[in-house]
Protein backbone atom coordinates (compact mmCIF):
# COMPACT_ATOMS: atom_id res chain seq x y z
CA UNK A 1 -1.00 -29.67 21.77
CA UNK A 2 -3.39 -26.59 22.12
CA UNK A 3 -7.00 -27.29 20.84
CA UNK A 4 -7.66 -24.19 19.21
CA UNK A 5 -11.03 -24.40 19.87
CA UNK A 6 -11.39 -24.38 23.45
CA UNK A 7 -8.18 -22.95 24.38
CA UNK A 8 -8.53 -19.75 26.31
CA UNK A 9 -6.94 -16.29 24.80
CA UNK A 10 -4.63 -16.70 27.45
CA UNK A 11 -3.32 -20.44 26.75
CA UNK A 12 -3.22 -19.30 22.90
CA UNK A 13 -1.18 -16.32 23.92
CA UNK A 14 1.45 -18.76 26.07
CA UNK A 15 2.59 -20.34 22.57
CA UNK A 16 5.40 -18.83 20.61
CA UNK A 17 3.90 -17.25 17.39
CA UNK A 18 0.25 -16.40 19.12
CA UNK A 19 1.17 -13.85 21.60
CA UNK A 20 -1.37 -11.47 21.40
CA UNK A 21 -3.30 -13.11 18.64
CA UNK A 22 -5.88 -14.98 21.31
CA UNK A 23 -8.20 -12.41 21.93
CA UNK A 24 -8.80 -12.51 18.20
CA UNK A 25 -8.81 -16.00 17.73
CA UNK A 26 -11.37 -16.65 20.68
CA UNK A 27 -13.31 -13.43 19.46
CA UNK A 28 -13.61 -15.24 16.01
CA UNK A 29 -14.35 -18.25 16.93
CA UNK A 30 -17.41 -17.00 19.26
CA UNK A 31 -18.76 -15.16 15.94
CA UNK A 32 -18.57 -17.89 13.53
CA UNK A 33 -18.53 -20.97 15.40
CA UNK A 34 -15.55 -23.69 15.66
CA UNK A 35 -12.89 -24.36 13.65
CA UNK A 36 -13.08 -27.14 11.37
CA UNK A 37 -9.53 -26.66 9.53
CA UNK A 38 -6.48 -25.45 10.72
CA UNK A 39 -6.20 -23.18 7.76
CA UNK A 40 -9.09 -21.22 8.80
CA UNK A 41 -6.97 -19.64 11.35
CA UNK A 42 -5.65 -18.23 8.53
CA UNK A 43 -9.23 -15.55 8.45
CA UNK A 44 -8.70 -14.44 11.52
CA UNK A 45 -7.27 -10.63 11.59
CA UNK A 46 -3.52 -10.69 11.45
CA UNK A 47 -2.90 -14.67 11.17
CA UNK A 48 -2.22 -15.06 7.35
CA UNK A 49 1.51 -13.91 8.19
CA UNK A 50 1.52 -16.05 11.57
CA UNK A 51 0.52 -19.47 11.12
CA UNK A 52 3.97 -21.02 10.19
CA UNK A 53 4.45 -25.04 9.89
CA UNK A 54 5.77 -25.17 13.10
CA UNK A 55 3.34 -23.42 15.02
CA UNK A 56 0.83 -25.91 13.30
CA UNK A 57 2.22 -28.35 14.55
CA UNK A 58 1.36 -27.33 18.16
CA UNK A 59 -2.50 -26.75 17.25
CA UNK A 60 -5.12 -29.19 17.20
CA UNK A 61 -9.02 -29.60 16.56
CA UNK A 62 -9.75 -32.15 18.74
CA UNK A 63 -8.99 -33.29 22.40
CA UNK A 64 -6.10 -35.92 22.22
């Protein structure tokens, strides 16, 4: 599981389906704060077509 909000842009871009979304995932998340919901990956430039049930299912918001 990747914890999407401490992952690096690099560790994001290692999973199939993020490659070269990190940068803009970290970027967001140092603007707005955390995530609190998976789905709100779905604001970030150029995720609403990305985020597929099975990439989900590699994401996580909390250390496990």
């Amino acid at each position: 599981m990747t914890n999407v909000n401490t992952a690096t842009a690099a560790e994001l871009d290692a999973l199939d389906g993020l490659k070269g979304h990190g940068f803009e995932i970290v970027r967001y998340r140092e603007e707005r704060g955390g995530f609190s919901e998976l789905r709100q990956l779905e604001e970030v430039p150029g995720m609403a077509q990305v985020l597929t049930a099975e990439l989900r299912a590699q994401l996580t918001l909390a250390d496990e």
